[in-house]
PDB file of N, CA and C in Angstrom:
ATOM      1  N   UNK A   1       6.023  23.357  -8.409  1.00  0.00           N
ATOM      2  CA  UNK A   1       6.332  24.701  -8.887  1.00  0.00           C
ATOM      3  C   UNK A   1       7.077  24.554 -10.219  1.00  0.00           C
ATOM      4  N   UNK A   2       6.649  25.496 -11.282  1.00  0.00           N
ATOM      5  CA  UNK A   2       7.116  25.512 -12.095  1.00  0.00           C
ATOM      6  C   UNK A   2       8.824  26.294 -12.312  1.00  0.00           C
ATOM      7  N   UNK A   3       9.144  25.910 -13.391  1.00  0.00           N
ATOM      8  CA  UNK A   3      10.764  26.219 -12.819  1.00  0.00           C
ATOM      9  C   UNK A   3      11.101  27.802 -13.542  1.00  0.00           C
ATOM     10  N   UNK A   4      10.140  28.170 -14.269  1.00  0.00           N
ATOM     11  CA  UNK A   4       9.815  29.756 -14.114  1.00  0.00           C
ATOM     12  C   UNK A   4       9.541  30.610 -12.900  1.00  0.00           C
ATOM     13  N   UNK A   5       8.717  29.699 -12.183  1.00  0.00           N
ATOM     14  CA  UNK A   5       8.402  30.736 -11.027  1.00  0.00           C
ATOM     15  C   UNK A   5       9.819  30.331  -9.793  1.00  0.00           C
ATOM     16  N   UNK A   6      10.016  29.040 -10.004  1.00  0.00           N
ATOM     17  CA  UNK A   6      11.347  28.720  -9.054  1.00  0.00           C
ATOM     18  C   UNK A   6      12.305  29.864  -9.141  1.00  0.00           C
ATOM     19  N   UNK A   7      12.927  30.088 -10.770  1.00  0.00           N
ATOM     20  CA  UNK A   7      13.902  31.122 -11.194  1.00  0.00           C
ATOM     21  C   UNK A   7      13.516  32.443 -10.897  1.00  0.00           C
ATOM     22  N   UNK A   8      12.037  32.826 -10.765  1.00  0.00           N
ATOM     23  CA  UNK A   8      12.170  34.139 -10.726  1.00  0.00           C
ATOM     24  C   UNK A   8      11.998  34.267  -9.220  1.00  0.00           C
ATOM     25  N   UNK A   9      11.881  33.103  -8.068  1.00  0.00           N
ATOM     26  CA  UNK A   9      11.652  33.206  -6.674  1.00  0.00           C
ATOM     27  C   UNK A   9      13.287  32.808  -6.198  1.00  0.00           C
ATOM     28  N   UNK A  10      13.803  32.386  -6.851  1.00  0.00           N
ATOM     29  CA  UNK A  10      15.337  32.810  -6.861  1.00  0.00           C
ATOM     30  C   UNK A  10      15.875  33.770  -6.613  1.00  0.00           C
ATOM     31  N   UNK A  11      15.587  34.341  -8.025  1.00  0.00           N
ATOM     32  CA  UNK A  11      16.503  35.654  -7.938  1.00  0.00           C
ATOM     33  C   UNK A  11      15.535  36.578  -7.224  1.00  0.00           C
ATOM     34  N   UNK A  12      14.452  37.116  -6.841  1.00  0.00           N
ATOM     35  CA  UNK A  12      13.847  37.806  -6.182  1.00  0.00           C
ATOM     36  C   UNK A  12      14.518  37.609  -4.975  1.00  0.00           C
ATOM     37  N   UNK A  13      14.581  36.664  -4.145  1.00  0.00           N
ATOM     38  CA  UNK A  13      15.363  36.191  -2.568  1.00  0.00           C
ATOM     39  C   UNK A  13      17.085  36.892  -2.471  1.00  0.00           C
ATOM     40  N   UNK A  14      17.509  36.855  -3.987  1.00  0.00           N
ATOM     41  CA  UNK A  14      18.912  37.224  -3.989  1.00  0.00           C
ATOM     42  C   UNK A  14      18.944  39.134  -4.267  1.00  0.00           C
ATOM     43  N   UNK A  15      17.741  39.424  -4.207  1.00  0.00           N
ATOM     44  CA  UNK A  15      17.617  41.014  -4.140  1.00  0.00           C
ATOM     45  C   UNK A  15      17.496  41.522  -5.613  1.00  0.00           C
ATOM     46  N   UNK A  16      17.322  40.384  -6.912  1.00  0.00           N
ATOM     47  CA  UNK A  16      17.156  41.133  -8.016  1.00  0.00           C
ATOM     48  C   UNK A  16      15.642  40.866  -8.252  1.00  0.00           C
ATOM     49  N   UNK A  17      15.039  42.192  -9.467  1.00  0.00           N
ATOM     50  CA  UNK A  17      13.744  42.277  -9.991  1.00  0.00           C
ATOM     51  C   UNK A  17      13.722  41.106 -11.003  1.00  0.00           C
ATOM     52  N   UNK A  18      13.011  40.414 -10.730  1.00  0.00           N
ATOM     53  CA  UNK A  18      12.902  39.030 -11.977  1.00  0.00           C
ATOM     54  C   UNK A  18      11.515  38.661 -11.857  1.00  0.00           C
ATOM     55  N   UNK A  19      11.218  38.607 -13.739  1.00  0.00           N
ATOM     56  CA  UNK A  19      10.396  38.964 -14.076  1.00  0.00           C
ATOM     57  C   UNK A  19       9.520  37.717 -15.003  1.00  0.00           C
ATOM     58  N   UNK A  20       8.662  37.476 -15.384  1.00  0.00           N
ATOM     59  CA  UNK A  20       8.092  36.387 -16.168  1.00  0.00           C
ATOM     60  C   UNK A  20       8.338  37.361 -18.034  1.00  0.00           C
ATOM     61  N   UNK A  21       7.607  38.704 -17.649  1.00  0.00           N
ATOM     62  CA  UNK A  21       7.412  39.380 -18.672  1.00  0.00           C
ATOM     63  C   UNK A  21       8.045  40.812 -18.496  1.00  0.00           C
ATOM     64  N   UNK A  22       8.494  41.768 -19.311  1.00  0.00           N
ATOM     65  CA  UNK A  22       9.276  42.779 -19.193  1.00  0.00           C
ATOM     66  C   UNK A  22       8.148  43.778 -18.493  1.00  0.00           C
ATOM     67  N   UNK A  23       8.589  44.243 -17.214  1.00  0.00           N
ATOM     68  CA  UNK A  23       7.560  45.311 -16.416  1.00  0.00           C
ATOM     69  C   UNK A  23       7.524  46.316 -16.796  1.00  0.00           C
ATOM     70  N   UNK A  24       5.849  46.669 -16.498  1.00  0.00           N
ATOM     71  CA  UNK A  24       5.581  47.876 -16.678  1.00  0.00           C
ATOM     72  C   UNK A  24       4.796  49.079 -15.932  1.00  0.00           C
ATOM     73  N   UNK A  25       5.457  50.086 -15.611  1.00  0.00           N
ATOM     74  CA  UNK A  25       6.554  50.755 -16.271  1.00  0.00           C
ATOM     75  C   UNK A  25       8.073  49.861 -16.323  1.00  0.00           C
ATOM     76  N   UNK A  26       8.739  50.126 -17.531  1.00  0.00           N
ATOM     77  CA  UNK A  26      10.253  49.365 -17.514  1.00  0.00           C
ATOM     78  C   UNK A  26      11.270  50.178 -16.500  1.00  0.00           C
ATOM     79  N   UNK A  27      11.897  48.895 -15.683  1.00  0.00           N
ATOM     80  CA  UNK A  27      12.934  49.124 -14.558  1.00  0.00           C
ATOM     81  C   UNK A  27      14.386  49.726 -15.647  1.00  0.00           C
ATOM     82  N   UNK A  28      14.803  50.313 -14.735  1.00  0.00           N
ATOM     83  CA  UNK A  28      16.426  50.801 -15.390  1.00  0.00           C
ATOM     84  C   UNK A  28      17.151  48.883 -15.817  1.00  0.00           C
ATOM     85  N   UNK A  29      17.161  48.050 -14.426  1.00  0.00           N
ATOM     86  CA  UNK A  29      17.652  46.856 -14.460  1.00  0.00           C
ATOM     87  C   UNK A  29      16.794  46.124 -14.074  1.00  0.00           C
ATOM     88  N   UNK A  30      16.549  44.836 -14.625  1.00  0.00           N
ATOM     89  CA  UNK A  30      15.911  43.660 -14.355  1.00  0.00           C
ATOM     90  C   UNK A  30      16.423  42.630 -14.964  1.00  0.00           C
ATOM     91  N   UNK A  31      15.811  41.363 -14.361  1.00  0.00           N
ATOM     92  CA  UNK A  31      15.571  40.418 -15.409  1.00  0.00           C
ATOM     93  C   UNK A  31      14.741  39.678 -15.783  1.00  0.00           C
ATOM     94  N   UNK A  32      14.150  39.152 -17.101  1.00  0.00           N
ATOM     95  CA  UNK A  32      12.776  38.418 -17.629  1.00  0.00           C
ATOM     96  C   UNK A  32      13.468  36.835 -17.364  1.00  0.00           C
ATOM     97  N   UNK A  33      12.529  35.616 -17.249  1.00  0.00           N
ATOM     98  CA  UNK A  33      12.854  34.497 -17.198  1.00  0.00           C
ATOM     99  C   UNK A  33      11.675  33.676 -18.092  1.00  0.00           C
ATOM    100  N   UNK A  34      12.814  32.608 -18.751  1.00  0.00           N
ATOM    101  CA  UNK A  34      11.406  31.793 -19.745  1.00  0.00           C
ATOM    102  C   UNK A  34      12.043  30.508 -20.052  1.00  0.00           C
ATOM    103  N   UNK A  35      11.215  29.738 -20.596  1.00  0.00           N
ATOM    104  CA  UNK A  35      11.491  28.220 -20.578  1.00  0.00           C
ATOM    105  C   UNK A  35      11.044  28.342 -22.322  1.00  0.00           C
ATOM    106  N   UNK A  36      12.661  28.080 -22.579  1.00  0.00           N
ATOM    107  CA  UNK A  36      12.645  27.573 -23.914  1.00  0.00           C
ATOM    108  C   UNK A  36      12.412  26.362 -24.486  1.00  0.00           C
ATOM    109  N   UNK A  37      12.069  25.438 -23.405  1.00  0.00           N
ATOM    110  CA  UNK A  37      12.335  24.097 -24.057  1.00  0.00           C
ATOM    111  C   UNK A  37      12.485  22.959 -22.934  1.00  0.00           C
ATOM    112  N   UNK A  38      13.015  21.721 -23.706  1.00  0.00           N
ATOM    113  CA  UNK A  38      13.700  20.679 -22.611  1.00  0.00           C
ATOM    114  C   UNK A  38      12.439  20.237 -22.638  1.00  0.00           C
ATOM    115  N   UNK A  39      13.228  18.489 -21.833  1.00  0.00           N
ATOM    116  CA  UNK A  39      12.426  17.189 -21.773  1.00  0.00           C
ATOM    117  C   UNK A  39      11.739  17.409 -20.668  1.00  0.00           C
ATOM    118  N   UNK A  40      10.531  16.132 -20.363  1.00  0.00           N
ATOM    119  CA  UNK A  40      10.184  15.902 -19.134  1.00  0.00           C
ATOM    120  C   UNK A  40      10.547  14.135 -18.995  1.00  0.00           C
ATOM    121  N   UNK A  41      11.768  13.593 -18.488  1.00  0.00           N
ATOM    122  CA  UNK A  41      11.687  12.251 -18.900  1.00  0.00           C
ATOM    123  C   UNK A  41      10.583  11.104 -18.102  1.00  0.00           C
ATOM    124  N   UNK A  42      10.092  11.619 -17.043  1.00  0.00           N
ATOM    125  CA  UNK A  42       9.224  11.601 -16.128  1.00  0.00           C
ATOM    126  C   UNK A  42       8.740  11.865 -15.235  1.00  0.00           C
ATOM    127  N   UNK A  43       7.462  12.041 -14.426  1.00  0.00           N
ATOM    128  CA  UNK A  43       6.698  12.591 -13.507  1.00  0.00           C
ATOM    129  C   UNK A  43       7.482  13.265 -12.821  1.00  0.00           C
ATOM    130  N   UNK A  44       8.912  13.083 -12.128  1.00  0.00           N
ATOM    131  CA  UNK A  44       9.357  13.612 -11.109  1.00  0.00           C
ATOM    132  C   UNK A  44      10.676  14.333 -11.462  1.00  0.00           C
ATOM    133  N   UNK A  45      10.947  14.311 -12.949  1.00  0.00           N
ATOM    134  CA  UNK A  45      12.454  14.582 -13.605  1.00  0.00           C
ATOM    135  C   UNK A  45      11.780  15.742 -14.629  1.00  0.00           C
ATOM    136  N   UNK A  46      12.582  16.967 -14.619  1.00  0.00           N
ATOM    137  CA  UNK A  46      12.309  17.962 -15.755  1.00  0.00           C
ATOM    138  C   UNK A  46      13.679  18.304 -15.978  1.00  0.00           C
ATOM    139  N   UNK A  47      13.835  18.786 -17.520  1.00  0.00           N
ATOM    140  CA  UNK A  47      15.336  19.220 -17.964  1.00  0.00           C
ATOM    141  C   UNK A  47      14.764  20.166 -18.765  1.00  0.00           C
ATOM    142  N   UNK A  48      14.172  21.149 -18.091  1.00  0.00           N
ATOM    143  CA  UNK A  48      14.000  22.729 -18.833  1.00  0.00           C
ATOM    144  C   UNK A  48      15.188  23.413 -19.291  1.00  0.00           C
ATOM    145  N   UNK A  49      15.265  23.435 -20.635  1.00  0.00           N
ATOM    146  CA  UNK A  49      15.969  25.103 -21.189  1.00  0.00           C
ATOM    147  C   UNK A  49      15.681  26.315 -20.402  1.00  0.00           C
ATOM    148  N   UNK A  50      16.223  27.267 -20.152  1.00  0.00           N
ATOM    149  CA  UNK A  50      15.378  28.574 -19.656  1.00  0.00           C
ATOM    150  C   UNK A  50      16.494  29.600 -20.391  1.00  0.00           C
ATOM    151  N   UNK A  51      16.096  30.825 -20.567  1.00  0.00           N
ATOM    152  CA  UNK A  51      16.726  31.730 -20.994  1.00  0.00           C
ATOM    153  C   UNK A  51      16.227  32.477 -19.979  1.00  0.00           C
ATOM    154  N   UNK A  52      17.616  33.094 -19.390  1.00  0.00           N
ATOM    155  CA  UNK A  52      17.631  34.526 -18.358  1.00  0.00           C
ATOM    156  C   UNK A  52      17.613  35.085 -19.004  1.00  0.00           C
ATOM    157  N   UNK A  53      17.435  36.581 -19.220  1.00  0.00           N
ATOM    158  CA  UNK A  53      17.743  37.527 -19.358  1.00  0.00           C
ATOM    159  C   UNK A  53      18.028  39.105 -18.492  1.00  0.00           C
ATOM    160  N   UNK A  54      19.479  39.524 -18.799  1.00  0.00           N
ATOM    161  CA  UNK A  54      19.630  40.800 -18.295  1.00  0.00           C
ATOM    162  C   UNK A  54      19.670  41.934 -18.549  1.00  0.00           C
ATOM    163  N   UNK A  55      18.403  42.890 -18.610  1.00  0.00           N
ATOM    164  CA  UNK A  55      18.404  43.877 -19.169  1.00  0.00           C
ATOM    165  C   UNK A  55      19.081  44.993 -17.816  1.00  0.00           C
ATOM    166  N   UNK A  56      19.551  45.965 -18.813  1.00  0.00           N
ATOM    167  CA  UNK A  56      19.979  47.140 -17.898  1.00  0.00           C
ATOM    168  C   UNK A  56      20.273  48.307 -18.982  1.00  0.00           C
ATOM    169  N   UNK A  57      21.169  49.552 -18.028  1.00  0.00           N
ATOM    170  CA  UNK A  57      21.060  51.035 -18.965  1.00  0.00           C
ATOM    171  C   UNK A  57      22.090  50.781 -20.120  1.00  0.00           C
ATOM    172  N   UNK A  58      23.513  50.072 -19.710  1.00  0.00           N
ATOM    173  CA  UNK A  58      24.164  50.241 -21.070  1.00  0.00           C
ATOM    174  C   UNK A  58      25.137  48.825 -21.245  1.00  0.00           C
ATOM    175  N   UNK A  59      25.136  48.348 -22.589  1.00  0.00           N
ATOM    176  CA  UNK A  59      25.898  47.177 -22.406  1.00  0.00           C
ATOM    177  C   UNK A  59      26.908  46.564 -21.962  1.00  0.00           C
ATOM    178  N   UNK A  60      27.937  47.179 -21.114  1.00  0.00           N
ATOM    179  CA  UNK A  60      28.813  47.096 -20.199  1.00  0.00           C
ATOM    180  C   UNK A  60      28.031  46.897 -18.984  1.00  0.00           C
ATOM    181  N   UNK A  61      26.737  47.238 -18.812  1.00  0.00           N
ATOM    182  CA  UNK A  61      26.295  47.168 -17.089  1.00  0.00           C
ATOM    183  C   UNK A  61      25.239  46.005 -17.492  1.00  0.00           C
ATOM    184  N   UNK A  62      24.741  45.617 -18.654  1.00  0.00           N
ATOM    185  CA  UNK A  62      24.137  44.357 -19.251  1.00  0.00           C
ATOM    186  C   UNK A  62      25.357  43.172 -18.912  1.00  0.00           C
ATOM    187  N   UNK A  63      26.079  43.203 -19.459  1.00  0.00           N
ATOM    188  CA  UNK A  63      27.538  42.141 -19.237  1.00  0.00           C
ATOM    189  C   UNK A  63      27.606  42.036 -17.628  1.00  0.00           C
ATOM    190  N   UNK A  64      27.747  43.493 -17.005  1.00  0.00           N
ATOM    191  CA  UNK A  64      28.633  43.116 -15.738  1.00  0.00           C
ATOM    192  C   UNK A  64      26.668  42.287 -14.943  1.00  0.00           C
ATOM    193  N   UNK A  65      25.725  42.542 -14.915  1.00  0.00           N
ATOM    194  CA  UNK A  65      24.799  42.169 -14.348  1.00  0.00           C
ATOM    195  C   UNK A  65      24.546  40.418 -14.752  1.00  0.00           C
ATOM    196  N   UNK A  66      24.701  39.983 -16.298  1.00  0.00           N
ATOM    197  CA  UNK A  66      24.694  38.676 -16.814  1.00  0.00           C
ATOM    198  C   UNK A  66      25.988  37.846 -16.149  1.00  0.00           C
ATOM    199  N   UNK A  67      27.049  38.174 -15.531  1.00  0.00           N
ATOM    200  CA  UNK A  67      28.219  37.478 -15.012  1.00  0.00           C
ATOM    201  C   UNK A  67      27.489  37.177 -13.311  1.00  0.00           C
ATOM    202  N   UNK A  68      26.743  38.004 -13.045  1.00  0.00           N
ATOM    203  CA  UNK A  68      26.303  37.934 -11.654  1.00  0.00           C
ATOM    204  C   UNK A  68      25.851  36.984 -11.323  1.00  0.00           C
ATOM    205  N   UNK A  69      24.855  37.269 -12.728  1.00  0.00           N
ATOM    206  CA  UNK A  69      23.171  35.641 -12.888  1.00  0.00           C
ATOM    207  C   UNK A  69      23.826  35.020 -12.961  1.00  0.00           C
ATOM    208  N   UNK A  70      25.200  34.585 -14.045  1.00  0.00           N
ATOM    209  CA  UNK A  70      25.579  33.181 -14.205  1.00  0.00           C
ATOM    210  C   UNK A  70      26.070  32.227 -13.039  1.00  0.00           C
ATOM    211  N   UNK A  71      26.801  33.831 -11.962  1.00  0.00           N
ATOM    212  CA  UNK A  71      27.325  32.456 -11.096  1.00  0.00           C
ATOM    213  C   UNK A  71      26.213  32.340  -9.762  1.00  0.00           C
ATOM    214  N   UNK A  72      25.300  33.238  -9.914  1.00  0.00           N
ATOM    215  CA  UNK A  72      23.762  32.475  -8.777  1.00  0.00           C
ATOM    216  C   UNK A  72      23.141  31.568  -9.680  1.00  0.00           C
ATOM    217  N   UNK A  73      23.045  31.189 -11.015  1.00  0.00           N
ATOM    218  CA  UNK A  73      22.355  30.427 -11.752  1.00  0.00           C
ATOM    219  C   UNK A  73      23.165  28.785 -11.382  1.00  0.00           C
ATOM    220  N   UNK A  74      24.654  29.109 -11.143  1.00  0.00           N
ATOM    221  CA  UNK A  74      25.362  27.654 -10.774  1.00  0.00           C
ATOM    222  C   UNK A  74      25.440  27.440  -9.739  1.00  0.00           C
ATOM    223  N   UNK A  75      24.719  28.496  -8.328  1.00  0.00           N
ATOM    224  CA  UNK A  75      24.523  27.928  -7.363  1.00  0.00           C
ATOM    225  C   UNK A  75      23.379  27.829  -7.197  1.00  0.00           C
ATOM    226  N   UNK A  76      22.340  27.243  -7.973  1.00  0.00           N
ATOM    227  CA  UNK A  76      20.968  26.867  -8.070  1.00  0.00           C
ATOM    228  C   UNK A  76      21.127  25.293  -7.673  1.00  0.00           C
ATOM    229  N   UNK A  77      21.722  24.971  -7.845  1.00  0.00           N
ATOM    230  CA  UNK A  77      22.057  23.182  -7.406  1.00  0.00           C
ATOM    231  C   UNK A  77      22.027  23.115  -6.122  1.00  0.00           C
ATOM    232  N   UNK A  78      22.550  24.217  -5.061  1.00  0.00           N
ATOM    233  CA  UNK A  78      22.021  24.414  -3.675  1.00  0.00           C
ATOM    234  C   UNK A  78      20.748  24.011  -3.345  1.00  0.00           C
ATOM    235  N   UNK A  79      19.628  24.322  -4.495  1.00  0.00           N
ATOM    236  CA  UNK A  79      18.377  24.274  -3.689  1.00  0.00           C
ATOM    237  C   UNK A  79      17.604  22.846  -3.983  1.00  0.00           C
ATOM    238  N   UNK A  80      16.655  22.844  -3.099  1.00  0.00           N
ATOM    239  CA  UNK A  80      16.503  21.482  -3.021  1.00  0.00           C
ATOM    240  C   UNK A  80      15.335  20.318  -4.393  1.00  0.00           C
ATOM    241  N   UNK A  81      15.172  21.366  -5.042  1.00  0.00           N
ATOM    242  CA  UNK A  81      14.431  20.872  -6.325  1.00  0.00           C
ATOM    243  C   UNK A  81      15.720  21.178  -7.659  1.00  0.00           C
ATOM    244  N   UNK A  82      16.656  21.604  -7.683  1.00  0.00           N
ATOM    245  CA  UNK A  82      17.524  20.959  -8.768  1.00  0.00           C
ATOM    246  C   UNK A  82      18.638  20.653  -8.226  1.00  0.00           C
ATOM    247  N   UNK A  83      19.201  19.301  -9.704  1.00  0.00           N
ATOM    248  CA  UNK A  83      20.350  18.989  -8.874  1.00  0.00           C
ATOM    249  C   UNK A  83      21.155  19.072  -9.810  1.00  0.00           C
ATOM    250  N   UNK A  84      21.179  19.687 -10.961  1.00  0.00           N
ATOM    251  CA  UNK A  84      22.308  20.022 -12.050  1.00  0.00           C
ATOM    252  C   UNK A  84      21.592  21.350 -13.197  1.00  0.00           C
ATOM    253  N   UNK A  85      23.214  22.343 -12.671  1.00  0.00           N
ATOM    254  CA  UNK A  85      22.704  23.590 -14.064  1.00  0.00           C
ATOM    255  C   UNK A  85      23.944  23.550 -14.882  1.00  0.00           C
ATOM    256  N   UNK A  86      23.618  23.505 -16.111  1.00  0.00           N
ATOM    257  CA  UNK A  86      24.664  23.789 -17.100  1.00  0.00           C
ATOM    258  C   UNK A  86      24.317  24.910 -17.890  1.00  0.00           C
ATOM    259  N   UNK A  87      25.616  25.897 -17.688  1.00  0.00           N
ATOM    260  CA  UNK A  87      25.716  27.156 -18.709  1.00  0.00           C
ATOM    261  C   UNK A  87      25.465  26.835 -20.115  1.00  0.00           C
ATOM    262  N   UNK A  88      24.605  26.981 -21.090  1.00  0.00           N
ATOM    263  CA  UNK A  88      24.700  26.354 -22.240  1.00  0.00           C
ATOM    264  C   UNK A  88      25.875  28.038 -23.167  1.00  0.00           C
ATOM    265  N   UNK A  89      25.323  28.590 -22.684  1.00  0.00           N
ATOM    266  CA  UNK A  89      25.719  29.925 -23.996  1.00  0.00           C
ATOM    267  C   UNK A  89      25.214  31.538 -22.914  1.00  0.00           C
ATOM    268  N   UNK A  90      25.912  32.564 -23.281  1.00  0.00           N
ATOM    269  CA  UNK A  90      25.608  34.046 -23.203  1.00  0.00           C
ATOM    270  C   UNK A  90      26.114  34.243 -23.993  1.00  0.00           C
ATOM    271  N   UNK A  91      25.012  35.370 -24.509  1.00  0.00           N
ATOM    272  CA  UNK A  91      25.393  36.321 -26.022  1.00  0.00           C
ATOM    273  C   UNK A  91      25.043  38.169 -25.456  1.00  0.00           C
ATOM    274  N   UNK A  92      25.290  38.655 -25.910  1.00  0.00           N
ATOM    275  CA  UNK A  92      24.700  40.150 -26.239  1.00  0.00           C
ATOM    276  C   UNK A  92      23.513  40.094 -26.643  1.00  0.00           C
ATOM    277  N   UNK A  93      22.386  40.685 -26.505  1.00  0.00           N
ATOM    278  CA  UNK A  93      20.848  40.237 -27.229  1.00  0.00           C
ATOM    279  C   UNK A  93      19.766  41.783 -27.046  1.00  0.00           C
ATOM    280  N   UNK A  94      20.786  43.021 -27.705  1.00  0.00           N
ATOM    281  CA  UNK A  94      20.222  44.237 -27.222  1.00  0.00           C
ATOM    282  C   UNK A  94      18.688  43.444 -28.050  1.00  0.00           C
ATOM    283  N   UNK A  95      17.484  44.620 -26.905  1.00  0.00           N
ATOM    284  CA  UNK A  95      16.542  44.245 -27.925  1.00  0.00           C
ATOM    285  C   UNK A  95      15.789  45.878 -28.578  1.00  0.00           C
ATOM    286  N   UNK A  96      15.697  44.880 -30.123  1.00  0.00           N
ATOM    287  CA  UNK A  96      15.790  45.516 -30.956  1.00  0.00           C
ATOM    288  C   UNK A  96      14.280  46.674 -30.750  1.00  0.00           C
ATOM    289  N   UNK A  97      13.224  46.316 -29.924  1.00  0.00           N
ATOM    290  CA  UNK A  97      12.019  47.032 -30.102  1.00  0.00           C
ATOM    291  C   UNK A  97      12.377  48.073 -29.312  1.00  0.00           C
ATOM    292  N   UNK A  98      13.050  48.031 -27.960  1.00  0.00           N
ATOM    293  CA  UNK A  98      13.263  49.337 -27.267  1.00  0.00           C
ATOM    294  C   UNK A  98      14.607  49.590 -27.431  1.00  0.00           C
ATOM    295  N   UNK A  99      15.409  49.268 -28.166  1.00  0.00           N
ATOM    296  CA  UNK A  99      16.734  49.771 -27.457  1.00  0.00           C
ATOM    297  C   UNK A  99      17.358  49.184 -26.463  1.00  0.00           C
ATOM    298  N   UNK A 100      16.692  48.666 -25.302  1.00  0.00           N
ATOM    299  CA  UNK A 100      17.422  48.637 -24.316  1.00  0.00           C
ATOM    300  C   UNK A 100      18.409  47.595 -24.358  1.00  0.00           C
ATOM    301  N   UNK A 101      19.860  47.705 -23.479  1.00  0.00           N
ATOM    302  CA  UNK A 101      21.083  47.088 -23.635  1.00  0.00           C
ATOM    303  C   UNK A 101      20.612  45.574 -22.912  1.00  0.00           C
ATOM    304  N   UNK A 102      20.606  44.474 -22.946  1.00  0.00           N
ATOM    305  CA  UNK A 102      20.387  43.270 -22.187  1.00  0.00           C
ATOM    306  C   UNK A 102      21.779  42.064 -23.318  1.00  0.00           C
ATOM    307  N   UNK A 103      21.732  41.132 -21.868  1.00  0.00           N
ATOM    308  CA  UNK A 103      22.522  39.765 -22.470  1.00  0.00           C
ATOM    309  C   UNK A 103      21.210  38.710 -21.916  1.00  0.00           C
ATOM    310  N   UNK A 104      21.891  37.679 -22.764  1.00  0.00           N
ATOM    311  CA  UNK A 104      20.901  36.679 -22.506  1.00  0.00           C
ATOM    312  C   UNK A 104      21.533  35.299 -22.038  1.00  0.00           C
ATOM    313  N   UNK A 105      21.438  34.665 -21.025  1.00  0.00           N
ATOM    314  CA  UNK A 105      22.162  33.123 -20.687  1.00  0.00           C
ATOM    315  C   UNK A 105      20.974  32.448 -21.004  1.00  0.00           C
ATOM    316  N   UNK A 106      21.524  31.552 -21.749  1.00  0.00           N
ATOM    317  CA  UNK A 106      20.647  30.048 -22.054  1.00  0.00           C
ATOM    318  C   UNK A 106      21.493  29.227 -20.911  1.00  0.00           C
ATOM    319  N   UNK A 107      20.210  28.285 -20.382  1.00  0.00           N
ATOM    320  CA  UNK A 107      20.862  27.049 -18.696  1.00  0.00           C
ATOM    321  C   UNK A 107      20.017  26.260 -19.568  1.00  0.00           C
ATOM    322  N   UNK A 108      20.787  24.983 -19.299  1.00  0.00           N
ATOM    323  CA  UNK A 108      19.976  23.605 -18.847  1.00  0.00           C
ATOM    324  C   UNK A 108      20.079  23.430 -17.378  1.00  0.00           C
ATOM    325  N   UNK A 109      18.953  23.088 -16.681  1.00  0.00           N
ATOM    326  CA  UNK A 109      18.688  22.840 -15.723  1.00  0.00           C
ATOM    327  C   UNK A 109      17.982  21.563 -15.681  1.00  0.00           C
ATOM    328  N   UNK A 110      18.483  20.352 -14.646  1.00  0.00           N
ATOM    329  CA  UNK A 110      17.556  19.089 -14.052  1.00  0.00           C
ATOM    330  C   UNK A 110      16.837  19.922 -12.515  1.00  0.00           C
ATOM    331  N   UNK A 111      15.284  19.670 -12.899  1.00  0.00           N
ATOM    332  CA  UNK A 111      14.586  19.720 -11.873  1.00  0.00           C
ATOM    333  C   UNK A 111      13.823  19.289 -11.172  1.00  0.00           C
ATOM    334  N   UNK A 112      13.808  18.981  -9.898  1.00  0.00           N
ATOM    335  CA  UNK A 112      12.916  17.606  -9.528  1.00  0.00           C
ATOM    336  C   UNK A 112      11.505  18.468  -8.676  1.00  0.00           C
ATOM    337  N   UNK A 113      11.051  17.649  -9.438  1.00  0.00           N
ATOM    338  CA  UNK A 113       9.157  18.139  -9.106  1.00  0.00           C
ATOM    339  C   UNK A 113       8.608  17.622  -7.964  1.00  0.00           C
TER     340      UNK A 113
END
């Protein structure tokens, strides 16, 4: 499994909408998930970048929803295909095409395949 669909079968289990691509029709709150990057050092070792993202109605409920992800994103080491997440960064990241209020966490994640 790819560690897109891992993240968004994550947070789906933890009761949030998580998404590959922004749904449509657009939810009041969700979140999109994507793999920015990162090594594969071999067959059975991946160190994907991923950027969460939390969109919601206003940037105070963007913030309070991105503090949520961060700390289910550090209990991702619970499950049995990774065994290390590091917070790299959250920013503010309204986006600019709709308006809507979202933050964004960049993770490094080790994931074993």
């Amino acid at each position: 499994m790819d560690i897109e669909e891992l993240l968004i079968q994550w947070f789906t289990s933890l009761g949030y909408r998580a998404f590959a691509d922004v749904p449509d029709p657009r939810l009041d709150e969700f979140l999109t998930i994507e793999r920015t990057g990162g090594p594969r050092t071999n067959v059975a070792i991946d160190n994907p970048s991923v950027a969460v993202q939390c969109w919601s109605t206003s940037k105070a409920n963007a913030s309070v929803l991105a503090n949520k992800v961060e700390r289910h994103l550090l209990d991702l080491v619970f499950h049995s295909n990774v065994s290390r997440v590091n917070i790299n960064g959250k920013s503010n990241f309204r986006d600019l095409e709709s308006g809507q209020a979202r933050y964004q966490i960049i993770a490094g994640i080790v994931h074993l395949n």
